[in-house]
Protein backbone atom coordinates (compact mmCIF):
# COMPACT_ATOMS: atom_id res chain seq x y z
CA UNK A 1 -41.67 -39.96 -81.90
CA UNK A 2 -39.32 -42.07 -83.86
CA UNK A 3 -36.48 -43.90 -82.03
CA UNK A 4 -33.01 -43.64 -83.98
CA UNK A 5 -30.59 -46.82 -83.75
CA UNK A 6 -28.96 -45.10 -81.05
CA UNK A 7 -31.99 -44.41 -78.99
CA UNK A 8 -32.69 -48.23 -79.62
CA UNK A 9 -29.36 -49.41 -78.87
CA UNK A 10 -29.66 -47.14 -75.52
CA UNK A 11 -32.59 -48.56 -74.57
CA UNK A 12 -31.34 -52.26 -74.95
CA UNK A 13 -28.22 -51.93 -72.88
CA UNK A 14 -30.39 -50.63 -70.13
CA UNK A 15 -32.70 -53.69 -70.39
CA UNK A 16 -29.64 -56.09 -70.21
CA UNK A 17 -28.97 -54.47 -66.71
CA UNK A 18 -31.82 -54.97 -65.50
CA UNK A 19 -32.10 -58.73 -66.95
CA UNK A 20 -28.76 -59.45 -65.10
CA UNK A 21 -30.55 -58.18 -61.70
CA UNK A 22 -33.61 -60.34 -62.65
CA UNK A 23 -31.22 -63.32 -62.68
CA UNK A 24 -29.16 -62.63 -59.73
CA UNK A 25 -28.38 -65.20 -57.02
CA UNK A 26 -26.32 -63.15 -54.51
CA UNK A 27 -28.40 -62.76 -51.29
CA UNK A 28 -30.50 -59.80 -51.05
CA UNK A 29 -28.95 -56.26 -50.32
CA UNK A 30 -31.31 -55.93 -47.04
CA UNK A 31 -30.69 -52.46 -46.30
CA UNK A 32 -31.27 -51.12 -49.76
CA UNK A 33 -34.21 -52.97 -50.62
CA UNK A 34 -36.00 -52.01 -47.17
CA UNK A 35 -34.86 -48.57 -48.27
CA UNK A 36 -36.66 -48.95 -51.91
CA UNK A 37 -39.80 -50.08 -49.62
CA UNK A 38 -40.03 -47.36 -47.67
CA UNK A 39 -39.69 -45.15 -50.83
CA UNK A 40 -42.31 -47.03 -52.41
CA UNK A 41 -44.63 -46.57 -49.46
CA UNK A 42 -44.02 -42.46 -49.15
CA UNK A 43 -44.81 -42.37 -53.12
CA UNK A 44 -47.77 -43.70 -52.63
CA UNK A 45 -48.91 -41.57 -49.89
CA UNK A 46 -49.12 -44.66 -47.47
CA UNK A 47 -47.42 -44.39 -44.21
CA UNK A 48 -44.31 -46.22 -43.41
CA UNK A 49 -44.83 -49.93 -42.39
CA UNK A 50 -44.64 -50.00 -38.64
CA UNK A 51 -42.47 -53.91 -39.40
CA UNK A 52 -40.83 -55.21 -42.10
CA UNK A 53 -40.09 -59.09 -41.93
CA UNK A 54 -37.80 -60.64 -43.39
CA UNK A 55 -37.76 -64.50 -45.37
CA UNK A 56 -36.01 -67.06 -47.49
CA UNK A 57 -38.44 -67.63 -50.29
CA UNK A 58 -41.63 -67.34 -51.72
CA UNK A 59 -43.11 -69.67 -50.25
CA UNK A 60 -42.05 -68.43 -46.68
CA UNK A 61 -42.82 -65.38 -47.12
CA UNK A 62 -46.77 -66.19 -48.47
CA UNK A 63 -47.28 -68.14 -45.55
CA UNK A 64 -46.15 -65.40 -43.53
CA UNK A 65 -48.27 -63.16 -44.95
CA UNK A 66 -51.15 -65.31 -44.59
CA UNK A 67 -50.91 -65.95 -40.52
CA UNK A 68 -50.60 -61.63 -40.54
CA UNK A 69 -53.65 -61.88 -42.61
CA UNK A 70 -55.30 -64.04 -40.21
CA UNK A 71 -54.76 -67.61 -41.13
CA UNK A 72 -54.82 -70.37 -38.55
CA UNK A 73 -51.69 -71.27 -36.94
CA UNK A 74 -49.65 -74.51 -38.59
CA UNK A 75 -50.51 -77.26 -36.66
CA UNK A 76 -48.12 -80.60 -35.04
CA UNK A 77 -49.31 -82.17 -38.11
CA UNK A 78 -47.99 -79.10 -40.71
CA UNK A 79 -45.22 -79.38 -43.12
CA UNK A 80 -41.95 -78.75 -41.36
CA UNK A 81 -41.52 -75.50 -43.75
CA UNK A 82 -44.99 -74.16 -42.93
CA UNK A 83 -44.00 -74.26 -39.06
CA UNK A 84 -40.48 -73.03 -39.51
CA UNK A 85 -42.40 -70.51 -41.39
CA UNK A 86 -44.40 -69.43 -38.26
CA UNK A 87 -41.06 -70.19 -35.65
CA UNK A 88 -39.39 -67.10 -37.73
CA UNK A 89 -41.96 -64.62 -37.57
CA UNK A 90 -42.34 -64.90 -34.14
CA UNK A 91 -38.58 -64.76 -33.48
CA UNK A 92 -38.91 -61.34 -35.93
CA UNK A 93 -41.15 -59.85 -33.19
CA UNK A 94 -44.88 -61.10 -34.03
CA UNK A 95 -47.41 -61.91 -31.88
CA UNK A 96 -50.19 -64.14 -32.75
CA UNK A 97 -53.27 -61.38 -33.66
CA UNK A 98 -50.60 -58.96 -35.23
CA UNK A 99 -52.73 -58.00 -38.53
CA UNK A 100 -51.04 -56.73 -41.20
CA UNK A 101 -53.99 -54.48 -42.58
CA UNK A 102 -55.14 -54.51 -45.88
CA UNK A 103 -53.15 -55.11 -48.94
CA UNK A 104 -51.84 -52.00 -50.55
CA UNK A 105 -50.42 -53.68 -53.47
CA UNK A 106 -52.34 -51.65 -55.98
CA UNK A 107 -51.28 -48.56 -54.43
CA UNK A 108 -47.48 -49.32 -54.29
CA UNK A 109 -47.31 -51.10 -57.67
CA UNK A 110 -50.17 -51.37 -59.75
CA UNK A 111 -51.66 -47.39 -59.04
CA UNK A 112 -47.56 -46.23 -59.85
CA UNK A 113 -47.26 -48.16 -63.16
CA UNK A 114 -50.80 -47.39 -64.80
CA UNK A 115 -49.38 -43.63 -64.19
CA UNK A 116 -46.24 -43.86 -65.39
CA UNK A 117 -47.64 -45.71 -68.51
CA UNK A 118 -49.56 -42.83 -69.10
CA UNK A 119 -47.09 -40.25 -68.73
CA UNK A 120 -44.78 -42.25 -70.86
CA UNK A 121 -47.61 -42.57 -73.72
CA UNK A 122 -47.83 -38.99 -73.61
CA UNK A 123 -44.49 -38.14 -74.05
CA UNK A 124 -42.96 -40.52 -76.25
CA UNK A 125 -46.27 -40.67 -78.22
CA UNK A 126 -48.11 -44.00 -79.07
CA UNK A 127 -45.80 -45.18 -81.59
CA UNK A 128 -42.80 -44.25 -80.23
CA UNK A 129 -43.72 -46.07 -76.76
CA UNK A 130 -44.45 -49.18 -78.76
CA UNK A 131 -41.07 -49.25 -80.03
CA UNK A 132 -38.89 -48.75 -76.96
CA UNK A 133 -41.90 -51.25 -75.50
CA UNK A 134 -40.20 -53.26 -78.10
CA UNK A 135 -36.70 -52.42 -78.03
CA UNK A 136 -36.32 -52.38 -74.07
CA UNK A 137 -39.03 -54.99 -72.88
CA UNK A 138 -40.14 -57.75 -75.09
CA UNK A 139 -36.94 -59.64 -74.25
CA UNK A 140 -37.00 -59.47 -70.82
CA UNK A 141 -40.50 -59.94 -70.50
CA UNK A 142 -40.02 -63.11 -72.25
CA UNK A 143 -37.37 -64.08 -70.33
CA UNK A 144 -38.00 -63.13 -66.65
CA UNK A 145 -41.87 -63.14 -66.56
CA UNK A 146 -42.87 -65.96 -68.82
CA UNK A 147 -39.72 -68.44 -68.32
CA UNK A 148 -39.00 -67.77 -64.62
CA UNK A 149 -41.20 -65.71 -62.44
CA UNK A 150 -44.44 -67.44 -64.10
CA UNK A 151 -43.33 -71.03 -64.18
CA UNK A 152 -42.76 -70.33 -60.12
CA UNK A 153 -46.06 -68.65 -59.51
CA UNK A 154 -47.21 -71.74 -60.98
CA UNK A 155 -45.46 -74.28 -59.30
CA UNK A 156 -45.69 -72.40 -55.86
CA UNK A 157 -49.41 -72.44 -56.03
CA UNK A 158 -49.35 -76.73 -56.82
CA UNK A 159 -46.96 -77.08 -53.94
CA UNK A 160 -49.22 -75.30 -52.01
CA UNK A 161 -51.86 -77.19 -52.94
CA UNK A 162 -50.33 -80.82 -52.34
CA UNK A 163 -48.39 -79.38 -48.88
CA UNK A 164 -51.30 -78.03 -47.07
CA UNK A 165 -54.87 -78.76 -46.01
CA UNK A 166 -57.40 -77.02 -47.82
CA UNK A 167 -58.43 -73.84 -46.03
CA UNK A 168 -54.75 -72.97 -45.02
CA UNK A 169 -53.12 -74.05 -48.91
CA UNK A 170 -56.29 -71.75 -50.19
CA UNK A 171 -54.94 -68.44 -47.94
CA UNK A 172 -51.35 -68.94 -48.66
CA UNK A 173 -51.93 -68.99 -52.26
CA UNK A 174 -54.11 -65.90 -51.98
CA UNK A 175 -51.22 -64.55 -50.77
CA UNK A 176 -49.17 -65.89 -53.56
CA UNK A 177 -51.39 -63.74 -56.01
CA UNK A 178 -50.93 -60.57 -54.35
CA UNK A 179 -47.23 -60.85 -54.11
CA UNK A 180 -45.20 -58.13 -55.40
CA UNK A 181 -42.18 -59.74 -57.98
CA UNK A 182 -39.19 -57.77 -56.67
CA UNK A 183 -36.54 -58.48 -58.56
CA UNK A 184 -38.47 -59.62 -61.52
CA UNK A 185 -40.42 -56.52 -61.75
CA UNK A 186 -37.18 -55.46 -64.04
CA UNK A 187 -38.69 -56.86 -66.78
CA UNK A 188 -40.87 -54.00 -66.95
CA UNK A 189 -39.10 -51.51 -65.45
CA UNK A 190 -36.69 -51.25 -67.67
CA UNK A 191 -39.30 -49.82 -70.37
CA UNK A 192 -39.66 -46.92 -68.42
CA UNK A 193 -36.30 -46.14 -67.38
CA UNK A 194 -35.24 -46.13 -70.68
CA UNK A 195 -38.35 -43.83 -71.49
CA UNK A 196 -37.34 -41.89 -68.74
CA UNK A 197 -33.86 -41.45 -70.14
CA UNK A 198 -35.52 -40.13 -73.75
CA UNK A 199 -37.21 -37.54 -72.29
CA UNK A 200 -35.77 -36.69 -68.53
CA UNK A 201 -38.16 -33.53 -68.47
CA UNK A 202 -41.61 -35.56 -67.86
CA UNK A 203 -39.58 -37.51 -64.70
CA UNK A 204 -41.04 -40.90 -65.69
CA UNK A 205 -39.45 -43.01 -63.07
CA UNK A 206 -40.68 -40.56 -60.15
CA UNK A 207 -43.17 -42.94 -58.94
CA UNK A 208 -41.44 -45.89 -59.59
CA UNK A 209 -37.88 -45.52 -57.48
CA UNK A 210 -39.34 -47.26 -54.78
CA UNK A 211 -40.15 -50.13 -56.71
CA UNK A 212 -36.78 -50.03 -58.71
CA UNK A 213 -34.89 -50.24 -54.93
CA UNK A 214 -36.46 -53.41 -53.97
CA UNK A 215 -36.26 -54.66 -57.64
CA UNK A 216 -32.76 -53.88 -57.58
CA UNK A 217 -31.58 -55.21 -53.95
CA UNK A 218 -34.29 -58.06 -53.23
CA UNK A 219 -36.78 -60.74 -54.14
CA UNK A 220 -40.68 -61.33 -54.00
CA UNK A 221 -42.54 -59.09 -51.22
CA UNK A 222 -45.44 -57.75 -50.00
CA UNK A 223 -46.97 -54.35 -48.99
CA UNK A 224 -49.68 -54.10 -46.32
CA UNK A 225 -51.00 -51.52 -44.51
CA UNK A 226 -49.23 -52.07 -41.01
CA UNK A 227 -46.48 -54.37 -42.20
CA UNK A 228 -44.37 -55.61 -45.47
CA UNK A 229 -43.17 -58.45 -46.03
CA UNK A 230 -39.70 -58.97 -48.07
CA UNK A 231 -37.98 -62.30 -49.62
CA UNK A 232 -34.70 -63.31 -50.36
CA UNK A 233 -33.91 -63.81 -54.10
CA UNK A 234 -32.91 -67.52 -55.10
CA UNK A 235 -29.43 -68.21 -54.61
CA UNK A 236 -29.48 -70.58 -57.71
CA UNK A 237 -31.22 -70.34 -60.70
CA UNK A 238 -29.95 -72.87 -64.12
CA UNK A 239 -31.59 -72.08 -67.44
CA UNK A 240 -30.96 -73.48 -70.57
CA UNK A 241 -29.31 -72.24 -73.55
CA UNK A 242 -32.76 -70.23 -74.38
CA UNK A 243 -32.97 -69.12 -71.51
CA UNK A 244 -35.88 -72.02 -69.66
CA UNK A 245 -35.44 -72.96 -65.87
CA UNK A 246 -33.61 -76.31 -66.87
CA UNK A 247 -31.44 -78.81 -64.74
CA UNK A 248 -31.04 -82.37 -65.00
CA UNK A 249 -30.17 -83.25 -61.16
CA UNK A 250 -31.56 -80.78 -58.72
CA UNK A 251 -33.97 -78.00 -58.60
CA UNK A 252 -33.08 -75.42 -61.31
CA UNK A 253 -34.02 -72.72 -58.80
CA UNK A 254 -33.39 -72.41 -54.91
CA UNK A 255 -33.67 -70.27 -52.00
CA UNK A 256 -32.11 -69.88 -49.01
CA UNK A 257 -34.39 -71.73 -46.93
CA UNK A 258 -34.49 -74.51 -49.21
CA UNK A 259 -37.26 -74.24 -51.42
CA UNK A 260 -36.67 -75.32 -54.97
CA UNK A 261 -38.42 -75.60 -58.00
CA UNK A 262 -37.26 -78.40 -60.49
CA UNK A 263 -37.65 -77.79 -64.28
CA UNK A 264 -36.75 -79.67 -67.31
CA UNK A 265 -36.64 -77.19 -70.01
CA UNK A 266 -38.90 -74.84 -68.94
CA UNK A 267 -41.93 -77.25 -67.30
CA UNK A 268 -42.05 -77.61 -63.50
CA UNK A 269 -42.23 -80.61 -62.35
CA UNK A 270 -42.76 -82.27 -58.68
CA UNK A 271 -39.34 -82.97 -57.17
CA UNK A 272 -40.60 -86.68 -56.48
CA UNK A 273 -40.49 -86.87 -60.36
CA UNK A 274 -37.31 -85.55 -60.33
CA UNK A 275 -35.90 -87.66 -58.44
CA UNK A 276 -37.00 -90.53 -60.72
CA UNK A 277 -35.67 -89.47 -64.24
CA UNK A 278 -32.36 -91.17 -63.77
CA UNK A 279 -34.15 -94.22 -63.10
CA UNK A 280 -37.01 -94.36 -65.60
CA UNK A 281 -38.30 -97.29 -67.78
CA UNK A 282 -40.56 -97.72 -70.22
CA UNK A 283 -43.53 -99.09 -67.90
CA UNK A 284 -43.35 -95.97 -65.36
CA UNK A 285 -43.54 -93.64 -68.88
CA UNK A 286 -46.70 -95.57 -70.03
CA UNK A 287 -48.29 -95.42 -66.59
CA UNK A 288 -47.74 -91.83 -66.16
CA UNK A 289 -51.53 -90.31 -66.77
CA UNK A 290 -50.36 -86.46 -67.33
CA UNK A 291 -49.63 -85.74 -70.56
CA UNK A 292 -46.98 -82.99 -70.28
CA UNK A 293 -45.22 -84.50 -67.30
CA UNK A 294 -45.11 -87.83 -69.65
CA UNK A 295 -43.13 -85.98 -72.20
CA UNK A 296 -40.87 -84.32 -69.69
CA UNK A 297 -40.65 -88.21 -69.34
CA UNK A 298 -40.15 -89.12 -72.89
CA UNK A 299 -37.09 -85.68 -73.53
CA UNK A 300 -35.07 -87.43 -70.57
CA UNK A 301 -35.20 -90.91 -71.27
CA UNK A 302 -34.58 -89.91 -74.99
CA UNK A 303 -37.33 -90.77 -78.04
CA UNK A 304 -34.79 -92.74 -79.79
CA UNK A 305 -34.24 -94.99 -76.47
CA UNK A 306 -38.18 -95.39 -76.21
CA UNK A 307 -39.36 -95.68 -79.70
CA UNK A 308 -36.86 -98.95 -79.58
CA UNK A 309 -37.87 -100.53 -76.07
CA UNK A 310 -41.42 -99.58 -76.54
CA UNK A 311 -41.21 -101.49 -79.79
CA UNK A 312 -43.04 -98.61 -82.29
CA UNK A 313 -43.35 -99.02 -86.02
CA UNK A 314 -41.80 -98.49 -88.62
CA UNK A 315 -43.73 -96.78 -90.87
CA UNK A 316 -41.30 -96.12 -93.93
CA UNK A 317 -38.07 -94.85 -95.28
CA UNK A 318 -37.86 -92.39 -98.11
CA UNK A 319 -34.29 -90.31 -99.04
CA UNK A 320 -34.82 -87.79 -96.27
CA UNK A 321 -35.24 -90.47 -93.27
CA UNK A 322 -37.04 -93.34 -91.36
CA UNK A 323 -40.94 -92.72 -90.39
CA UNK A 324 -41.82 -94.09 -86.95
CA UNK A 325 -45.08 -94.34 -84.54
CA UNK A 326 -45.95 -95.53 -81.32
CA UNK A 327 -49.12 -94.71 -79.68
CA UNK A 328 -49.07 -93.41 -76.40
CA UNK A 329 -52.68 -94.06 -73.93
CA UNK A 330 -54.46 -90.74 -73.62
CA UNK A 331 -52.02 -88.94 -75.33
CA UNK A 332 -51.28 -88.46 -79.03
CA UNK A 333 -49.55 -90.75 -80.70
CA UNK A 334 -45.70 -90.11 -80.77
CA UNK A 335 -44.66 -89.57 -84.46
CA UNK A 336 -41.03 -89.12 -85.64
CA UNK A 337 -38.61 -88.95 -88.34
CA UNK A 338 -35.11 -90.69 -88.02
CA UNK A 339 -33.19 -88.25 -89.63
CA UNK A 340 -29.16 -89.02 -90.61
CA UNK A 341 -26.84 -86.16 -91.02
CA UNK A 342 -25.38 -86.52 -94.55
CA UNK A 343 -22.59 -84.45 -92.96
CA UNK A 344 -19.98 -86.99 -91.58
CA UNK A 345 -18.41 -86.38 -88.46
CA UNK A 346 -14.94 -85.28 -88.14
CA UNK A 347 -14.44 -89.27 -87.03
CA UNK A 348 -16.15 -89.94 -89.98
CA UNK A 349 -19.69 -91.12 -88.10
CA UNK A 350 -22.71 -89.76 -89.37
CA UNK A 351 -24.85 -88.23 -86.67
CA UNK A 352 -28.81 -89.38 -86.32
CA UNK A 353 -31.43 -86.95 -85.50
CA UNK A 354 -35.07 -87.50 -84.31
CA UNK A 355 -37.70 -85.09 -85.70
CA UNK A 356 -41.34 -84.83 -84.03
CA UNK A 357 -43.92 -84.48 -86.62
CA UNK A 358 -47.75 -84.14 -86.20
CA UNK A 359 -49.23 -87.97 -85.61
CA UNK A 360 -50.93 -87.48 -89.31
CA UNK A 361 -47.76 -87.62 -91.20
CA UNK A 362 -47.43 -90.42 -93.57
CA UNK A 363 -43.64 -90.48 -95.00
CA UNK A 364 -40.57 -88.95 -93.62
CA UNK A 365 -40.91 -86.77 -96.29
CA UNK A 366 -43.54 -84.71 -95.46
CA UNK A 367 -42.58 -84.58 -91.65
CA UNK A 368 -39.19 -83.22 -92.44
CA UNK A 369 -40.98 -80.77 -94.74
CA UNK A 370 -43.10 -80.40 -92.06
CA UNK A 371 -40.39 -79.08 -89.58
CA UNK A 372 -39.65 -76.16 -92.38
CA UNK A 373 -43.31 -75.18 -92.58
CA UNK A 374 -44.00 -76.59 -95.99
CA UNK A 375 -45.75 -79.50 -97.58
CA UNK A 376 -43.92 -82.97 -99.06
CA UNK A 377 -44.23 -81.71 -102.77
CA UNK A 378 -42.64 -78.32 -101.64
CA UNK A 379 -39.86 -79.69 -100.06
CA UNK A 380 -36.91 -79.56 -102.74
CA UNK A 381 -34.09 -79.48 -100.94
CA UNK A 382 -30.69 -78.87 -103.75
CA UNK A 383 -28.37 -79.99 -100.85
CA UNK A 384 -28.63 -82.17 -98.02
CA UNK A 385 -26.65 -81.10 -94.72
């Protein structure tokens, strides 16, 4: 099968829905995404949960699922979170030695999409599945799973890490992996409803609806054989303009309870480093040992700011720009061309720009040319702008 424009246009409108309820911040519709659970439980021939608890993040909600799972109790000595964590599930009704049976995540979700794939393969045909895969899928995927619900699987599991003492961090993050994404689960979703609106005869959302509920109405959860487990979605999430978990004061995203995750553009980073971006200086850059949280550094502080207090060198002007390096310890040397705008201002100022360029660059030259993909001699530019 060949998708026409229409088909393809179809299909992206129906992704965009389901990238606005990937994004959304309003608290969860409860009743509706406990409905979607059960649905997803009868579909896949499981029998309903016998409780379904209820909490404000993530991170909540793994810890929960770790004490049902059998994890010791949070001690006097626990984070504050971790024992609010266990407060709230007893106040839901548990009792310590509740077990929530085994995980039936690859039942309810993993089971249910390998089928559906199938089915949708066999109608649409392998071609025709790879473009609607394309044309209802890539974005979102991109968007939701790499740029959101990935960077907080990630920093989930370090908080865990640095929160908790070894044996309880390691079953909470177990948890963590067999989390179901809720509302991020859209990102693929919307593949197959879109399939399933091409060819409504083969009924390829049938075993998905229950998933589609709790994507729709809620956030992050888990299925187990005697219990589920459900999360609220964030109730702020700031990305930047390409869509990365980005803000410069505060955590970019943030749950009810009052977990957050702080970004800048795109990276997690602890929320003790947070905190001290407003107040950096050269010394605390060149003393930070991690590499990537160095250059989260060296964006917020501003290369221009730091080439000049760090005191790097000039390496050489041409008619494209100003070559400058610094070396960095245990890091790659920072490399990069002072460009100015030939294009004045409308107050007649001429704005500078600063270019990174591989630490091997020898004139400004060939690191502009580098920043268009082609070499110095290459680079003939008829107009500057």
């Amino acid at each position: 099968m060949k998708l026409t424009h229409a088909q393809e246009a179809m299909a992206a409108a129906i992704e965009d829905q389901w990238l606005a309820a990937a994004v959304e911040t309003d608290p969860a519709a409860r009743e509706a995404a406990e409905s979607g659970l059960r649905d997803a439980y009868r579909l896949a021939g499981a029998a309903q949960p016998e409780r379904v608890y209820w909490f404000g993040s993530p991170r909540a909600g793994a810890a929960a699922v770790a004490l049902l799972s059998g994890a010791a109790e949070p001690g006097p000595d626990a984070p504050a979170w971790h024992i609010e964590a266990h407060a709230e599930l007893r106040r839901q009704g548990w009792t310590p030695g509740e077990s929530a049976g085994p995980s039936l995540r690859r039942r309810v979700r993993t089971e249910p999409w390998a089928a559906a794939r199938t089915a949708a393969v066999q109608a649409l045909g392998t071609d025709g599945w790879a473009q609607l895969s394309a044309a209802a899928g890539r974005r979102s995927w991109g968007l939701v799973m790499d740029r959101v619900a990935g960077r907080l699987r990630l920093r989930l599991g370090e908080d865990l890490a640095a929160d908790l003492p070894g044996e309880a961090a390691r079953a909470v993050r177990m948890a963590v992996l067999d989390a179901i994404y809720g509302l991020h689960d859209g990102a693929w979703l919307c593949t197959f409803e879109a399939a399933d609106r091409l060819r409504p005869q083969a009924r390829l959302m049938a075993g998905l609806t229950g998933l589609a509920g709790v994507a729709r109405h809620g956030g992050w959860w888990w299925a187990h054989e005697r219990v589920a487990v459900l999360t609220e979605r964030p109730g702020l999430l700031a990305r930047d303009n390409v869509g990365r978990l980005h803000r410069g004061e505060g955590a970019a995203m943030e749950f009810p309870d009052g977990y957050g995750l702080w970004a800048w553009r795109g990276m997690p980073i602890p929320a003790g480093l947070a905190a001290e971006l407003p107040s950096l200086t050269v010394d605390r850059i060149q003393r930070e040992q991690n590499a990537e949280i160095r250059r989260v550094m060296l964006e917020h502080f501003g290369y221009e700011r730091y080439l000049r207090e760090a005191g790097a060198r000039r390496l050489g002007s041409d008619e494209t720009g100003t070559l400058w390096r610094l070396d960095l310890p245990g890091d790659e040397p920072l490399v990069m061309v002072e460009v100015v705008n030939s294009t004045p201002e409308p107050d007649g100022t001429s704005r500078v720009y600063w270019l990174r360029v591989p630490p091997t660059t020898r004139s400004a030259r060939e690191g502009v040319a580098w920043t268009f993909g082609l070499t110095a001699e290459e680079y003939q530019p008829l107009v500057q702008t």
